[in-house]
C-alpha atoms as a PDB file:
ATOM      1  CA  UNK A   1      97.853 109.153  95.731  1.00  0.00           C
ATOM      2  CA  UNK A   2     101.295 108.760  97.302  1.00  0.00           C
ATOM      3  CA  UNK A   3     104.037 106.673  95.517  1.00  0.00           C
ATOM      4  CA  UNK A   4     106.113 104.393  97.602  1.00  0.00           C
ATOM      5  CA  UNK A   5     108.753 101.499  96.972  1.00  0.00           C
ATOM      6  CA  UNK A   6     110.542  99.125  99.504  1.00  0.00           C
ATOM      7  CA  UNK A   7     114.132  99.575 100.013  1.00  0.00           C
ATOM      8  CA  UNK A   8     116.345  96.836  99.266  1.00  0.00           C
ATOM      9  CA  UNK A   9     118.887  97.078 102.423  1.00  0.00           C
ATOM     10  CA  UNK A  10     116.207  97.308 104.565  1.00  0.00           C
ATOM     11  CA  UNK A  11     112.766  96.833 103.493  1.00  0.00           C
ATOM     12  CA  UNK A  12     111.548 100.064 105.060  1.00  0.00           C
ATOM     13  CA  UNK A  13     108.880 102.353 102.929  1.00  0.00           C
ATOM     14  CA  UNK A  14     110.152 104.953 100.872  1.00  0.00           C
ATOM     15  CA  UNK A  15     107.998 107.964  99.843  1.00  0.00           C
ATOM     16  CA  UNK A  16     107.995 109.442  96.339  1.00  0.00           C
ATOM     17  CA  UNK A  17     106.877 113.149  96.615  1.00  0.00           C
ATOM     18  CA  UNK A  18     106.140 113.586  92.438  1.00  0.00           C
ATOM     19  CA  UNK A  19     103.117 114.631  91.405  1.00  0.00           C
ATOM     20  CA  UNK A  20     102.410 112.098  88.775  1.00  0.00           C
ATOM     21  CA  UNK A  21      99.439 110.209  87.223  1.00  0.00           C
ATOM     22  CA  UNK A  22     101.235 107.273  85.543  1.00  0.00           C
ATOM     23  CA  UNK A  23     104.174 105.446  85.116  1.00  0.00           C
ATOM     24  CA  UNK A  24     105.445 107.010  82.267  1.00  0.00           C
ATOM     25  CA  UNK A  25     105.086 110.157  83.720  1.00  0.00           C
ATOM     26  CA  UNK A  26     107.867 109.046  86.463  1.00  0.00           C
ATOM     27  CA  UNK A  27     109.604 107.362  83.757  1.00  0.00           C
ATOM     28  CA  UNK A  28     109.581 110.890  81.403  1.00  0.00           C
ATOM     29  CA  UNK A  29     110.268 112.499  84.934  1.00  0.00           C
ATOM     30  CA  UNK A  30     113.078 110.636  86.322  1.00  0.00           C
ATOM     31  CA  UNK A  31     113.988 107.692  83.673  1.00  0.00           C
ATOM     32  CA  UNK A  32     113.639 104.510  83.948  1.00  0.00           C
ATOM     33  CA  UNK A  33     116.246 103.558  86.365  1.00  0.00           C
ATOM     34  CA  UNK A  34     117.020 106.097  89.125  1.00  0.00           C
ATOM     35  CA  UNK A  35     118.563 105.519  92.273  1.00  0.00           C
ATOM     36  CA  UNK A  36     117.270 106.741  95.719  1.00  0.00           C
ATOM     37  CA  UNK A  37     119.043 107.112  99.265  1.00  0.00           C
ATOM     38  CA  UNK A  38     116.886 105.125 101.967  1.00  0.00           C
ATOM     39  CA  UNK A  39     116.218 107.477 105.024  1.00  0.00           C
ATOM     40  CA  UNK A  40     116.646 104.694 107.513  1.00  0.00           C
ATOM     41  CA  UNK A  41     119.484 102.850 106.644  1.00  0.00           C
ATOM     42  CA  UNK A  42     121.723 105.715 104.199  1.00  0.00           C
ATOM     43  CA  UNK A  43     122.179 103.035 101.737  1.00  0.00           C
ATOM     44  CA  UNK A  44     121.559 104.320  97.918  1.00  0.00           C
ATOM     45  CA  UNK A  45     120.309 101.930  95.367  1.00  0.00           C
ATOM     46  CA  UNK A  46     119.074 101.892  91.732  1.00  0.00           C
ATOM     47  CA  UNK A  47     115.276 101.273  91.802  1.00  0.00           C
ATOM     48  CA  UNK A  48     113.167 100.215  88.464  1.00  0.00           C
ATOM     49  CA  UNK A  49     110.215 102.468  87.526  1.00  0.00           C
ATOM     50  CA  UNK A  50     108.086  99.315  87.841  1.00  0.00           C
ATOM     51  CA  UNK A  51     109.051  98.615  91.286  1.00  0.00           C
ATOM     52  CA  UNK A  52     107.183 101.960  92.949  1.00  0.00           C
ATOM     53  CA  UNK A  53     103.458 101.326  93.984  1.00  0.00           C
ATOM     54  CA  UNK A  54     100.855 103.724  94.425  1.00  0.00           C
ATOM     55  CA  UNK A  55      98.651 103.995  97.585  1.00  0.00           C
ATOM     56  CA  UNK A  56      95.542 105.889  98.488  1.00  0.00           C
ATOM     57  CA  UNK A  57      96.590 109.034 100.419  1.00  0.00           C
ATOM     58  CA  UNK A  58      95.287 108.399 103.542  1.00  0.00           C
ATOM     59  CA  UNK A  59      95.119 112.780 103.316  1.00  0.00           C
ATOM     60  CA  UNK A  60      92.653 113.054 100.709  1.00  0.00           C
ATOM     61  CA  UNK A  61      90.604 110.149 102.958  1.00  0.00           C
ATOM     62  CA  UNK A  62      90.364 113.197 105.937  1.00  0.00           C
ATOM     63  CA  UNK A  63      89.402 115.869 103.869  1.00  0.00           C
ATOM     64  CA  UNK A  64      86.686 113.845 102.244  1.00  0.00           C
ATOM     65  CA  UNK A  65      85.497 113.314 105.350  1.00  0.00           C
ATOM     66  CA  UNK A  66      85.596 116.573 106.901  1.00  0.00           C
ATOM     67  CA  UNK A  67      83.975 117.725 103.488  1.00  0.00           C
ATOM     68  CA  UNK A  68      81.389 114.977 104.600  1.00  0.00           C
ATOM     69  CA  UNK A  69      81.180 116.204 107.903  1.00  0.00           C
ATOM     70  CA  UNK A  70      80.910 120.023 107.558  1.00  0.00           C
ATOM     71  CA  UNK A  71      79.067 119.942 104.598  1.00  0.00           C
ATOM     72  CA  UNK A  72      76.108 118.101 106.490  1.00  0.00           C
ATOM     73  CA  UNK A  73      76.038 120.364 109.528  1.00  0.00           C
ATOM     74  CA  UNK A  74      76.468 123.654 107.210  1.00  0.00           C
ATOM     75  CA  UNK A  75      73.100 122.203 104.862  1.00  0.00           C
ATOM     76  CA  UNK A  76      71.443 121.298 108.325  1.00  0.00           C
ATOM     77  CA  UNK A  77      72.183 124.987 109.702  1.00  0.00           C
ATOM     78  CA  UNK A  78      70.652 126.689 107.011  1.00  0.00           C
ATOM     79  CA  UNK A  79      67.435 124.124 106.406  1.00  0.00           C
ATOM     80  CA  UNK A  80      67.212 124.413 109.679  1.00  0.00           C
ATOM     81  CA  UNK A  81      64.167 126.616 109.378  1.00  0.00           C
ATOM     82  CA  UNK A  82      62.447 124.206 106.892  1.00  0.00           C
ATOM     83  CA  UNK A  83      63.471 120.789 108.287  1.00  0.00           C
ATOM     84  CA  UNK A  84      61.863 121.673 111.793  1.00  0.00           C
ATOM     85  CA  UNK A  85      58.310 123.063 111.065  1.00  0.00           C
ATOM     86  CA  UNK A  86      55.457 120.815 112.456  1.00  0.00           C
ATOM     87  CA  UNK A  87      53.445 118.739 110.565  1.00  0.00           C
ATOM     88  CA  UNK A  88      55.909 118.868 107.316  1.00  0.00           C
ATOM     89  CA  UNK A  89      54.952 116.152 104.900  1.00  0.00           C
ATOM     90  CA  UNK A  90      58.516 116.490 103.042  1.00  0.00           C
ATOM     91  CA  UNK A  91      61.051 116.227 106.254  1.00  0.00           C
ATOM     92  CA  UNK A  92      62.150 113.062 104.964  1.00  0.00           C
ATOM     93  CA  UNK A  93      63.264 114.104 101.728  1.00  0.00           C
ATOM     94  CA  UNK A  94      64.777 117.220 103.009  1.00  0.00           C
ATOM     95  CA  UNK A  95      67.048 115.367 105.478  1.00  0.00           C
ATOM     96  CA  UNK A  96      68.077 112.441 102.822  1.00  0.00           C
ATOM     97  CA  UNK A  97      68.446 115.518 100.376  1.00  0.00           C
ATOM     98  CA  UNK A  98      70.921 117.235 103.512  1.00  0.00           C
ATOM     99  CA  UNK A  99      72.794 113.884 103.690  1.00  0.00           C
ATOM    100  CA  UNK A 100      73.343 113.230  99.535  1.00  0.00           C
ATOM    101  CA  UNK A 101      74.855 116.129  98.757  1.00  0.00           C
ATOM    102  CA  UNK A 102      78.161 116.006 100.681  1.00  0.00           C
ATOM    103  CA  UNK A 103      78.008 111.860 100.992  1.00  0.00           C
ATOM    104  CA  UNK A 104      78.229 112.439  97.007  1.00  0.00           C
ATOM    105  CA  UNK A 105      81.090 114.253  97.443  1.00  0.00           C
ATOM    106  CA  UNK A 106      82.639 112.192 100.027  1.00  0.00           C
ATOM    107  CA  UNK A 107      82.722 109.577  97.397  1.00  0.00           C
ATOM    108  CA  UNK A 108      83.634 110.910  94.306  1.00  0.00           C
ATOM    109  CA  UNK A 109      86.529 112.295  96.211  1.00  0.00           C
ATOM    110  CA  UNK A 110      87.634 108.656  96.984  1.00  0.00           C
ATOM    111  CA  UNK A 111      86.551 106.702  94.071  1.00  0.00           C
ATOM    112  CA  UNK A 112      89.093 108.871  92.151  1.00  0.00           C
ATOM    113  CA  UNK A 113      91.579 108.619  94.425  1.00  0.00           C
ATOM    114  CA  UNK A 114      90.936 104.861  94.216  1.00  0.00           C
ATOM    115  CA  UNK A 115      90.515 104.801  90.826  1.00  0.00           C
ATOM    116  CA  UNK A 116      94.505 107.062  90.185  1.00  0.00           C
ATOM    117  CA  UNK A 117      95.996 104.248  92.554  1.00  0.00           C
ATOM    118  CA  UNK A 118      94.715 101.503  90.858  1.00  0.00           C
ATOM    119  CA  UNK A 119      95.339 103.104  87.268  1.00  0.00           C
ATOM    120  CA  UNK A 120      99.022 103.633  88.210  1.00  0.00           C
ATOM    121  CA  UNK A 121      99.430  99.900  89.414  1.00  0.00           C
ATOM    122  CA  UNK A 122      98.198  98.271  86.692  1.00  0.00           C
ATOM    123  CA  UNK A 123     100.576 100.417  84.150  1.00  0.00           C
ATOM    124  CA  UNK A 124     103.757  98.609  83.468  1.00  0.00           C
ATOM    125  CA  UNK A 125     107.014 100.111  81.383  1.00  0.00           C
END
């Protein structure tokens, strides 16, 4: 999840790196009012803890993906033996077994990231 607010000079996107679940864990770590210099336009202003919004890492997307990705073709390497042998009543099962292993991970992996964004949105101080 990565935490961003608009700057009030110039609207641009400012990034948040704190490692926080909630908005009272922002608030605890940097009170309730802080201010923040905007990278684009050098102007510093006072920003509320209600005005940062969280966003889904776009990050923790990839690696779910490559998870997906390499976790398929490392299950298909080694059932490679069993998925190819002729006549195999159970070749079906094997490959949707290949495929629901790492698609499971794929999306627990997002869902929570989902899930953190949309918890820390909803929180208000």
């Amino acid at each position: 999840m990565k935490l961003i607010l608009n700057c009030k000079n110039c609207r641009s996107e400012i990034e948040l790196k704190y490692p926080v679940n909630d908005r009272a864990e922002l608030a605890r770590e940097r009170g309730d009012k802080f201010s923040l210099k905007c990278a684009e336009c050098s102007k510093e202003n006072k920003y509320n803890v209600n005005e940062v919004k969280a966003k889904e890492s776009k990050l923790i997307a990839m690696i779910a993906f490559g998870i997906l990705v390499f976790g398929t073709g490392i299950i298909g390497y080694l059932l490679k033996d069993y998925l190819f042998m002729p006549n195999n009543p159970y070749n079906v099962l094997a490959i949707g077994g290949m495929l629901l292993i790492p698609s499971a991970v794929y999306m627990i992996i997002t869902k929570q990231e989902r899930d953190n964004a949309r918890r820390f949105n909803q929180y208000w101080i």
